[in-house]
Protein backbone atom coordinates (compact mmCIF):
# COMPACT_ATOMS: atom_id res chain seq x y z
CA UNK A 1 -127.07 -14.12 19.40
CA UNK A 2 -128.40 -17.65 20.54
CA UNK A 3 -127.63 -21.00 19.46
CA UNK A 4 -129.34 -24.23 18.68
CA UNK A 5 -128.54 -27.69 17.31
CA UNK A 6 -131.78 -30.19 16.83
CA UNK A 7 -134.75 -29.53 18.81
CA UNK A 8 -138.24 -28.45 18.76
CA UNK A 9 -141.34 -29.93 16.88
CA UNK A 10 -142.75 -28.99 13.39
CA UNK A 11 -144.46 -25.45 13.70
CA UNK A 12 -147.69 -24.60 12.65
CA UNK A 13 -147.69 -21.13 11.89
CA UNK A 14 -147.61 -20.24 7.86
CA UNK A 15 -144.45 -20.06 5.70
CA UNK A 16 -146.06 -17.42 3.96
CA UNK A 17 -149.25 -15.05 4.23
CA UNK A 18 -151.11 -18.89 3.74
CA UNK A 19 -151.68 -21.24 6.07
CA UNK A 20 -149.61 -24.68 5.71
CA UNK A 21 -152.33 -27.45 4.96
CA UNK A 22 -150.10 -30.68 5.18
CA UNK A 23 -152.08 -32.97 7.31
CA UNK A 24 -154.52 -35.57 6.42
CA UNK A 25 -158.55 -36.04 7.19
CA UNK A 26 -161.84 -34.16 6.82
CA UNK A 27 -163.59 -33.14 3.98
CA UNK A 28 -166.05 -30.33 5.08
CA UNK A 29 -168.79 -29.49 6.79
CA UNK A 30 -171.96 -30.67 5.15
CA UNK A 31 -172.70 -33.65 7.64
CA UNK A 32 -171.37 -32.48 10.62
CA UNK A 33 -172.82 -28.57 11.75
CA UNK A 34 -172.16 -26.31 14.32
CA UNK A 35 -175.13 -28.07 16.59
CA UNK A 36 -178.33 -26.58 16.92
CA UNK A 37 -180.54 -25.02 19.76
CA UNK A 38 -179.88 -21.17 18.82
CA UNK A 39 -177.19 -18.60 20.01
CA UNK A 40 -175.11 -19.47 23.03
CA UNK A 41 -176.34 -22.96 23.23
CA UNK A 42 -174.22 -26.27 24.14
CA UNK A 43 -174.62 -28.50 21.65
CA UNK A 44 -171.74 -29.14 20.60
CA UNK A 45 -168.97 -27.42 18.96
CA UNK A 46 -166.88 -28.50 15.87
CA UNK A 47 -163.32 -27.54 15.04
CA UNK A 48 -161.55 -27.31 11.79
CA UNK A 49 -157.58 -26.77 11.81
CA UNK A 50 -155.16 -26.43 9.31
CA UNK A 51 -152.25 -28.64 10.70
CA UNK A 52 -148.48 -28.83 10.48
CA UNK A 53 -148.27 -32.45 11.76
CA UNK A 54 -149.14 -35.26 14.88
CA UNK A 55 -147.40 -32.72 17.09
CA UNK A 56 -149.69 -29.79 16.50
CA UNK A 57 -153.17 -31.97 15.91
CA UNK A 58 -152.41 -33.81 19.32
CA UNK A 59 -151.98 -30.44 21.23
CA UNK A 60 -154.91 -28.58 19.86
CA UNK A 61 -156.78 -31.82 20.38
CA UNK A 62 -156.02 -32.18 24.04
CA UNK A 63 -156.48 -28.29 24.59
CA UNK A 64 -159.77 -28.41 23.29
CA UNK A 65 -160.77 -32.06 25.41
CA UNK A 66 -159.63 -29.79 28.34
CA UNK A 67 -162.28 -27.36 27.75
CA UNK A 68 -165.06 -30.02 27.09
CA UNK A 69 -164.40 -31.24 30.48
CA UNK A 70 -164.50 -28.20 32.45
CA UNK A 71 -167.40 -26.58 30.42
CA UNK A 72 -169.51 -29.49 29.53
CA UNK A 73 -169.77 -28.36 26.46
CA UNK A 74 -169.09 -31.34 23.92
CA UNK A 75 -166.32 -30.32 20.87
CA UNK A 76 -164.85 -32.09 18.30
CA UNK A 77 -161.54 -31.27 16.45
CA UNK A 78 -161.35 -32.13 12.17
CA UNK A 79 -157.76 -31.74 10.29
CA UNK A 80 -158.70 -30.35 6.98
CA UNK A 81 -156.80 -31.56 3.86
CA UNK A 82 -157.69 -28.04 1.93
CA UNK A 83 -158.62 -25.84 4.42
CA UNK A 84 -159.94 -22.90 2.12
CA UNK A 85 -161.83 -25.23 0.43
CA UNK A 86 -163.44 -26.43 3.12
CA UNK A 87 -164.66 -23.67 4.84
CA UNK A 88 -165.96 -22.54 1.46
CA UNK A 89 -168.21 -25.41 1.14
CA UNK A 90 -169.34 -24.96 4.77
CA UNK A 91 -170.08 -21.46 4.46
CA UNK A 92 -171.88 -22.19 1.18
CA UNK A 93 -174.04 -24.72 2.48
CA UNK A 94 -174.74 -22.94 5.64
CA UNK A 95 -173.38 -24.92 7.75
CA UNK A 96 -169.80 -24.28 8.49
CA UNK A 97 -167.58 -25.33 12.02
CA UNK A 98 -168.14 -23.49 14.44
CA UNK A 99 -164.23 -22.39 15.08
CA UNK A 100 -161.40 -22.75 12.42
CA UNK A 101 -158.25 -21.44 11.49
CA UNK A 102 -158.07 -18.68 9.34
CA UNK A 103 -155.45 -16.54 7.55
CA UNK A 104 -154.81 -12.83 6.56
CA UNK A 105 -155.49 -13.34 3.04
CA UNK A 106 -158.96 -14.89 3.33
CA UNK A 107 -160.02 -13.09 6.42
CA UNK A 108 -161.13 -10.08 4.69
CA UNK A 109 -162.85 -11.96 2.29
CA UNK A 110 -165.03 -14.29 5.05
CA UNK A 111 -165.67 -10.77 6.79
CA UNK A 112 -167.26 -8.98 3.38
CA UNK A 113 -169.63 -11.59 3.13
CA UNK A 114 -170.63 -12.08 6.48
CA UNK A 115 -169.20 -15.70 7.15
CA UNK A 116 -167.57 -14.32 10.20
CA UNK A 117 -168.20 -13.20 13.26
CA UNK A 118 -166.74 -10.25 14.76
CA UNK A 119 -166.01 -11.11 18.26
CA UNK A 120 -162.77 -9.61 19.70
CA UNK A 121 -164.46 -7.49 21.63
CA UNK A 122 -165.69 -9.77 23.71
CA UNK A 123 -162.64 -11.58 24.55
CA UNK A 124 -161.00 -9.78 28.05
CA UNK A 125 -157.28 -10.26 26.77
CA UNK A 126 -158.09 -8.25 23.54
CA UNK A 127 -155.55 -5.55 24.77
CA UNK A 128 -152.67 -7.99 25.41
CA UNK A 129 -152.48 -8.94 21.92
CA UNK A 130 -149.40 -8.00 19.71
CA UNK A 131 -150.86 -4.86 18.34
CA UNK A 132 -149.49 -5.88 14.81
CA UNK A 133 -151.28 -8.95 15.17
CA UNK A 134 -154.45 -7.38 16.32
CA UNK A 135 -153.97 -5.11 13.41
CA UNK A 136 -153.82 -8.18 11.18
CA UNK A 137 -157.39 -9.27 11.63
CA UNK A 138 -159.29 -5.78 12.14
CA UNK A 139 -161.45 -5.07 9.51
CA UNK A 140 -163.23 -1.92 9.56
CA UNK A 141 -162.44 -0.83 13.17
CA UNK A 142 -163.58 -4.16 14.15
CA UNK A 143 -161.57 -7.05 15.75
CA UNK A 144 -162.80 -10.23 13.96
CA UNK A 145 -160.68 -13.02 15.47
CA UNK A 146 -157.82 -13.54 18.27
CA UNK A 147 -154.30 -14.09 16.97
CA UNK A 148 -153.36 -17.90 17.72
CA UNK A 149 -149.96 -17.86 17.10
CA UNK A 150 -147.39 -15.69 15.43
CA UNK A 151 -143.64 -15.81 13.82
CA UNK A 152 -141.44 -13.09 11.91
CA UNK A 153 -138.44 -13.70 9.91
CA UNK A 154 -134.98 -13.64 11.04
CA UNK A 155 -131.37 -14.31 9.79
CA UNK A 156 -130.51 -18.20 10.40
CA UNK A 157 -126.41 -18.72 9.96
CA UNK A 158 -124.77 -21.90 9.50
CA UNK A 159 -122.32 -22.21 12.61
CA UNK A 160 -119.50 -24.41 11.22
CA UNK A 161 -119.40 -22.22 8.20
CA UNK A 162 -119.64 -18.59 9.73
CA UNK A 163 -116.47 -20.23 12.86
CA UNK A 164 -114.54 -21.62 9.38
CA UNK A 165 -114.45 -17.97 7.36
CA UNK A 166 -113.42 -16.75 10.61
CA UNK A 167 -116.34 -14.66 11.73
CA UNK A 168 -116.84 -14.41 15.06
CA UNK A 169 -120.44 -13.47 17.11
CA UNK A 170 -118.81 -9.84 17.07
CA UNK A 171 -119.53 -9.78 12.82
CA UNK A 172 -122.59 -11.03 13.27
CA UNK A 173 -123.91 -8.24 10.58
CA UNK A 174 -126.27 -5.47 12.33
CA UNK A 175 -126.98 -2.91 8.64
CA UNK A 176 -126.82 -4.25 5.15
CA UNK A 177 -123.42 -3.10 4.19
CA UNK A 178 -122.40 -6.09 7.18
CA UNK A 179 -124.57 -8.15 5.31
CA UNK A 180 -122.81 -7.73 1.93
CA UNK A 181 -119.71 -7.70 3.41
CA UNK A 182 -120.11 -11.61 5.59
CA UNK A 183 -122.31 -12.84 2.30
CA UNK A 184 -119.13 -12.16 0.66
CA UNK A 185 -116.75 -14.07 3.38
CA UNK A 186 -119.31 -17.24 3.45
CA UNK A 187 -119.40 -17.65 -0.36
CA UNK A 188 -117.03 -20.17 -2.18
CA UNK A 189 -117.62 -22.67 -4.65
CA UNK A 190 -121.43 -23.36 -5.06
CA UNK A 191 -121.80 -21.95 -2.30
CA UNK A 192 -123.22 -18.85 -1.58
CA UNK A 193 -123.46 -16.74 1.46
CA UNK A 194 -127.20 -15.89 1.15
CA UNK A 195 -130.28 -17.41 -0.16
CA UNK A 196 -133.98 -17.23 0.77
CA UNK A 197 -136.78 -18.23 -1.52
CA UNK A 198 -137.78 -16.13 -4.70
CA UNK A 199 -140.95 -14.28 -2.99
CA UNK A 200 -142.22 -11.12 -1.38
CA UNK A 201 -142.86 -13.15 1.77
CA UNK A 202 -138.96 -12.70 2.24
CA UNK A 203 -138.06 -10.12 -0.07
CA UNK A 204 -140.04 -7.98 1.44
CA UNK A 205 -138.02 -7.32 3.94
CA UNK A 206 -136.17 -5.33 2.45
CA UNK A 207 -138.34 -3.61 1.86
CA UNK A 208 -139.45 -2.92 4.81
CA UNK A 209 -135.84 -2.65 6.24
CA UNK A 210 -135.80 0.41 3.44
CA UNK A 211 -138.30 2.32 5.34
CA UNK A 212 -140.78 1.01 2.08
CA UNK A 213 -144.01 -1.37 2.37
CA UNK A 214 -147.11 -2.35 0.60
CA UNK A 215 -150.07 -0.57 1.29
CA UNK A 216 -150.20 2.74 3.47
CA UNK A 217 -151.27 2.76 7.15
CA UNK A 218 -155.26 3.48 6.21
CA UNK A 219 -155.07 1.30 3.79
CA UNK A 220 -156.22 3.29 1.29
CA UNK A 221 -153.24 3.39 -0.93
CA UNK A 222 -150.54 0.99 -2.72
CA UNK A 223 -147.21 2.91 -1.64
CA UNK A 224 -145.45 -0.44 -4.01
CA UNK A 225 -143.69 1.94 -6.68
CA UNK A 226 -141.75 4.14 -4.33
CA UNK A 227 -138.03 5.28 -3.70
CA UNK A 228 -137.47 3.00 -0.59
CA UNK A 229 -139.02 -0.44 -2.17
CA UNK A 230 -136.49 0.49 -4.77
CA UNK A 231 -133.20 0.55 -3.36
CA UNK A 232 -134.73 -2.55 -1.64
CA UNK A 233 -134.76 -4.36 -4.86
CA UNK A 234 -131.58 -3.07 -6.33
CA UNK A 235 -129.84 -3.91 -3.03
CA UNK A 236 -130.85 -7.63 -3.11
CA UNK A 237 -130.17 -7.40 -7.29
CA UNK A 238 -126.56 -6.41 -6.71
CA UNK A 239 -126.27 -8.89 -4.12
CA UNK A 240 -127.09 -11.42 -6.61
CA UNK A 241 -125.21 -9.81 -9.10
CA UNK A 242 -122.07 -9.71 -6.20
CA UNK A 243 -122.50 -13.71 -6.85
CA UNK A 244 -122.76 -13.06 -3.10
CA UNK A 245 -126.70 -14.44 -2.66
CA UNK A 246 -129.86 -16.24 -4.46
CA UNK A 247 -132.53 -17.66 -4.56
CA UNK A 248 -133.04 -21.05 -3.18
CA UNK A 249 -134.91 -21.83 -6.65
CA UNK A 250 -131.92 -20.93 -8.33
CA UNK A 251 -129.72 -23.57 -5.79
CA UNK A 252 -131.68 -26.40 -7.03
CA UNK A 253 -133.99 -25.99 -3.38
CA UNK A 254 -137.22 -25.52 -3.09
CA UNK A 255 -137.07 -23.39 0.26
CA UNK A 256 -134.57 -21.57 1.89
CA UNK A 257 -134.57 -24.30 4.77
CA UNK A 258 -133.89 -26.51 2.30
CA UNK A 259 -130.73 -24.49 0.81
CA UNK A 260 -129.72 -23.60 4.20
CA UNK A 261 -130.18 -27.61 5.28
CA UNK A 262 -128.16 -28.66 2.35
CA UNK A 263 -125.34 -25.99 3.20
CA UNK A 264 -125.98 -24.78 -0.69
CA UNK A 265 -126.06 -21.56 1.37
CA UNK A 266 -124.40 -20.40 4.92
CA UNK A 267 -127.00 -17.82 5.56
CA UNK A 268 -131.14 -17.88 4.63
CA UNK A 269 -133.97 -15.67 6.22
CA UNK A 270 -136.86 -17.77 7.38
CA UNK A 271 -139.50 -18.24 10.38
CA UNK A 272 -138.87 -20.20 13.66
CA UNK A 273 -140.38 -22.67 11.55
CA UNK A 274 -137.54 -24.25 10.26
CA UNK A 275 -136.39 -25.20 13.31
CA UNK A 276 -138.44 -28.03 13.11
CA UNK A 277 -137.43 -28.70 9.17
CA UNK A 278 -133.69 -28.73 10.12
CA UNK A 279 -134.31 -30.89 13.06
CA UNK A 280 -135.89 -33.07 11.20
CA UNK A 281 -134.35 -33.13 7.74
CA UNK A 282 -130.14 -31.83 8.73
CA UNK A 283 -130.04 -32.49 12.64
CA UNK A 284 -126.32 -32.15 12.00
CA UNK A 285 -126.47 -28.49 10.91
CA UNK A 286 -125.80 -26.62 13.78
CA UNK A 287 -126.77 -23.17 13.73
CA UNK A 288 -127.46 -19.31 15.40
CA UNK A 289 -130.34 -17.40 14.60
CA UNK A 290 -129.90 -13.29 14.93
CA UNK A 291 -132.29 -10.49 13.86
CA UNK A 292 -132.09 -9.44 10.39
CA UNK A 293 -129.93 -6.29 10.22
CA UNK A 294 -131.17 -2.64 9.75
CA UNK A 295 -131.62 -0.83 6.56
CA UNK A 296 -131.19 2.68 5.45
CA UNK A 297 -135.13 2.80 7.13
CA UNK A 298 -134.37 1.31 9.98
CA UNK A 299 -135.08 -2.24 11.66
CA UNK A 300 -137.90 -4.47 9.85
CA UNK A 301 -139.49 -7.52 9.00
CA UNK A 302 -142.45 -9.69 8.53
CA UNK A 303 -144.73 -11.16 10.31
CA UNK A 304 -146.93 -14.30 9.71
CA UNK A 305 -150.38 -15.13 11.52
CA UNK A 306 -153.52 -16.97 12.01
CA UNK A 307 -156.12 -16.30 14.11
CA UNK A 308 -159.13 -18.36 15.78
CA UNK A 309 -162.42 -17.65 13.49
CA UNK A 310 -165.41 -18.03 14.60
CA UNK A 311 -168.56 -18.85 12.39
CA UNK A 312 -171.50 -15.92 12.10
CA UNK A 313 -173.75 -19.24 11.38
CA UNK A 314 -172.56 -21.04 14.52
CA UNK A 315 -175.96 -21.93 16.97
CA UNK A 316 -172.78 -21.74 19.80
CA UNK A 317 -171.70 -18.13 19.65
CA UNK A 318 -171.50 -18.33 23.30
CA UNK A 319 -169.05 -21.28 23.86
CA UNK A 320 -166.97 -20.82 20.79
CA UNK A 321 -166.11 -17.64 21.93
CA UNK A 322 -165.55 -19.25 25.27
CA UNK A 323 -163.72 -22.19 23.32
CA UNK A 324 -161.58 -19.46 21.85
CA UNK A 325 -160.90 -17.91 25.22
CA UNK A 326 -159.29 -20.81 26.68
CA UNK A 327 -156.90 -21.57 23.45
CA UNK A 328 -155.57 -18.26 23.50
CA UNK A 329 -154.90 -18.05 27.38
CA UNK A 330 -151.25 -17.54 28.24
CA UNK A 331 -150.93 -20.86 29.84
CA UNK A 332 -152.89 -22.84 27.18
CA UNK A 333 -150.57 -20.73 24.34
CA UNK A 334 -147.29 -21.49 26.02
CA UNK A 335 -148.22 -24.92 25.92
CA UNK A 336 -148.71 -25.08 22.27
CA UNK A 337 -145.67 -23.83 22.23
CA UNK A 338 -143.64 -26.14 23.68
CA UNK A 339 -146.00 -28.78 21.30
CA UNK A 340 -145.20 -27.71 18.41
CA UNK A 341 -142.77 -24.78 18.24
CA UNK A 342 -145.26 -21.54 17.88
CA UNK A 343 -144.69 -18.48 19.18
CA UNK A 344 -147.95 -17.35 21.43
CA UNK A 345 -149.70 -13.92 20.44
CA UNK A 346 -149.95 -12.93 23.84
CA UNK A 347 -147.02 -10.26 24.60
CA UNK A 348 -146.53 -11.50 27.76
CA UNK A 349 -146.38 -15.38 27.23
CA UNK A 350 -144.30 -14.88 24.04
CA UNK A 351 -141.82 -13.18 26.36
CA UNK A 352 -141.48 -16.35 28.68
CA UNK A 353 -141.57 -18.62 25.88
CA UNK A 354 -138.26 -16.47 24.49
CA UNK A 355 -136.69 -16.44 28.07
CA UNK A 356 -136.98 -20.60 28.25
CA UNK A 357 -135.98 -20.87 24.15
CA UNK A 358 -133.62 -18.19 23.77
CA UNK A 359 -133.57 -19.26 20.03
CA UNK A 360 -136.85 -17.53 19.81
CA UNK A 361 -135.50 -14.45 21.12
CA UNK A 362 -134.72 -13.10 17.59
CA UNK A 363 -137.87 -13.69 16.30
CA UNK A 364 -139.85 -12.52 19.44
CA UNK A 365 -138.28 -9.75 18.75
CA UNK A 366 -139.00 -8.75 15.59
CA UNK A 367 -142.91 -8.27 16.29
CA UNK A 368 -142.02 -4.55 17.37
CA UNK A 369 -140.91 -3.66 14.22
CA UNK A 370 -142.71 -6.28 11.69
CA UNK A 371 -144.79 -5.48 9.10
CA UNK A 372 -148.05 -8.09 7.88
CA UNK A 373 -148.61 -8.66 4.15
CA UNK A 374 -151.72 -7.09 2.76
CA UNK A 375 -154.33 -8.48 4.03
CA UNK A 376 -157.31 -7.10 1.68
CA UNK A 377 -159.80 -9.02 -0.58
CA UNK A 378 -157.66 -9.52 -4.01
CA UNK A 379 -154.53 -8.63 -2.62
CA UNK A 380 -153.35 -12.52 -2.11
CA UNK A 381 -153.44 -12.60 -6.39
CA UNK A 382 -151.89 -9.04 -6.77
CA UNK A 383 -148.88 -11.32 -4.30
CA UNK A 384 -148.86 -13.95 -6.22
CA UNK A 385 -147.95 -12.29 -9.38
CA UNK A 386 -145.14 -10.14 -7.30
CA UNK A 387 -143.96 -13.41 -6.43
CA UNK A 388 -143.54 -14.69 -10.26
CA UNK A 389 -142.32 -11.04 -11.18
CA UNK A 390 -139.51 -11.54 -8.78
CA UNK A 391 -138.30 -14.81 -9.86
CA UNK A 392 -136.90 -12.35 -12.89
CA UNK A 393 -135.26 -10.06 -10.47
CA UNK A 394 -131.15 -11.24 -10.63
CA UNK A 395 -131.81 -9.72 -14.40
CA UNK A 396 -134.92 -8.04 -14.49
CA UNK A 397 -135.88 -4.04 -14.12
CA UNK A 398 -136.86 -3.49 -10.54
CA UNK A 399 -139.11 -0.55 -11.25
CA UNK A 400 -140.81 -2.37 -14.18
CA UNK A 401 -141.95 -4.93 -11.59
CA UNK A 402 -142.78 -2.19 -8.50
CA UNK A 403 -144.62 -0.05 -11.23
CA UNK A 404 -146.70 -3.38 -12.26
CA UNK A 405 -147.27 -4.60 -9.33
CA UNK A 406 -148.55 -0.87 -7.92
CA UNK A 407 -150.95 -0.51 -10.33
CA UNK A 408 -152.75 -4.04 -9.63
CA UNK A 409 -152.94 -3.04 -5.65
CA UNK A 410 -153.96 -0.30 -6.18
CA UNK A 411 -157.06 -1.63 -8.72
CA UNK A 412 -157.95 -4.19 -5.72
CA UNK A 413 -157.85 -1.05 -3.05
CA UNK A 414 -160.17 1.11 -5.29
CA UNK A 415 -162.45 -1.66 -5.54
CA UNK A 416 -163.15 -1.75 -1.75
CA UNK A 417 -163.71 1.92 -1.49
């Protein structure tokens, strides 16, 4: 179990299977190309990120005037205000960036329609990779895009609160029946022992804790309506039913950070992210972060990535790729971490970075047993509606909502076949 008080920079990575598009600036691509002078030339490169803040445009910014140096190659980095959009219009017009962010739930999309290209296996640290994160952005057999940056989900606890119930780091709860059982010891008044926010980006979980998940390993089939996604969902119900936990909506918060921050709850599952929001918003709250405890399936979680896309239009194959290689080194990802709080993709630098932060530790570790949303073309709207389904869940029919939501993954599966 490790400790922290206020530290650490905004984070980049997503809060869900999206990217977080906060910052200010840019407004596509239509004026402003990948350079010209065919395939592996050096005219310039342009970069599009999605950013979480000054701390994260600065660092990508310098890492990238690094690289212009040393190759010669002249590259210019653009915040996007609506990233999707963006690259839309690029792609439309022919004319994208040449490198940009992109998530799971649009990479299979770019890839159908040939707005990507498929370069991981060029890159000669494909193998060191976070499988699950290399998994993320295969499509077909084929690695599209190197993994930037990663987090998972972990169990955040309010110290003052968990030392005043009298828990110690011995109760600190390792199975779901320790769970229920310290939910029950932190709640009093309005204020309940668990909350997290009303979604399958944390409910899921669960889930996955339950030995359940969304789509099957070939990705073939929706495995939503089964046993283990069940209990999942009648676990959390009758912890909401308990009184025990909720959903941050149902606090008056619009995050769990921001019920957690607010001490509306002692306990909230989130990404390393918060660090940053707590820092920020409640640098009083001082706080541990462990890893979420096992279910009747086992040990699980999520995880949340983006990787570094590269444009099938670019006229600079050559030295984005190159570009690409540099930002995803160990040195230049440990660096971004200690920017702006992400945790590198790299197994081996994400293993430093947890050794210098043990606060990290927890969600470091949870890449060996995380699971990534679905990831297919349509499957970001079939989440979406999960998400409003569950809102319903403290009084709704759990297998009503699995059975729904199985049938509509299963219609955006087929259609791919």
């Amino acid at each position: 179990m490790t400790t922290r008080s206020r530290s650490l920079a905004v984070l980049a990575v997503t809060t869900s299977a999206s990217l977080l598009l906060t910052a200010c600036g840019g407004s596509g691509f239509d004026d402003a190309g990948g350079g010209g002078g065919g395939e592996g030339s050096s005219e310039g490169l342009t970069v599009l990120i999605g950013s979480s803040g000054e701390a994260e445009t600065a660092a990508v910014e310098e890492a990238v005037a690094q690289w212009s140096q040393e190759s010669g190659v002249d590259a210019e980095v653009s915040v996007a205000s609506d990233l999707p959009q963006q690259l839309s219009q690029g792609f439309a017009s022919g004319n994208p960036p040449d490198v940009f962010y992109v998530s799971t739930d649009t990479l299979a999309g770019y890839a159908a329609n040939g707005s990507l290209l498929p370069y991981g296996d060029q890159l000669e640290n494909a193998g060191e990779f976070y499988p699950a994160l290399t998994e993320a952005f295969t499509v077909d057999d084929e690695l599209y895009c190197a993994p930037k940056d990663f987090s998972t989900l972990a169990l955040v606890i309010n110290q003052r609160l968990w030392q005043e119930a009298g828990l110690t780091e011995a109760d600190v709860p390792t199975t779901w029946e320790e769970l229920a059982q310290v939910a029950e010891q932190l709640t009093e008044g309005d204020r309940v022992g668990l909350a997290f926010s009303p979604e399958y980006q944390r409910v899921g979980v669960f889930m996955a804790q339950a030995g359940g998940g969304m789509v099957s390993e070939d990705g073939t089939e929706a495995i939503v309506d089964t046993p283990e996604n069940l209990e999942a969902l009648d676990y959390v119900q009758q912890l909401f039913d308990d009184g025990v936990a909720s959903f941050s909506s149902d606090l008056g918060a619009g995050w769990g950070g921001e019920a957690f921050g607010r001490q509306l709850a002692a306990m909230t599952i989130e990404g390393n992210w918060i660090e940053g929001a707590l820092s920020s918003d409640y640098p009083d709250v001082e706080y541990t972060v462990a890893p979420l405890p096992e279910g009747p399936g086992g040990a699980g979680t999520l995880a949340f990535t983006n990787c570094w896309g590269v444009a099938q239009a670019s006229q600079s194959q050559d030295d984005a790729v190159a570009l690409v290689e540099h930002l995803t080194s160990a040195e230049q990802q440990l660096a971004f971490a200690d920017a702006f709080g992400v945790i590198p993709s790299l197994e081996s630098a994400a293993e430093q970075y947890a050794s210098q932060d043990p606060t990290q530790a927890p969600f470091v570790e949870g890449a060996d047993v995380a699971q990534n949303p679905p990831a297919q073309e349509g499957a970001a709207d079939v989440v979406a509606d999960f998400n409003a389904q569950l809102e319903s869940l403290a009084g709704g029919d759990p297998e009503s909502i699995l059975t729904s939501v199985q049938g509509s993954l299963q219609a955006v599966l087929d259609a791919q076949q």
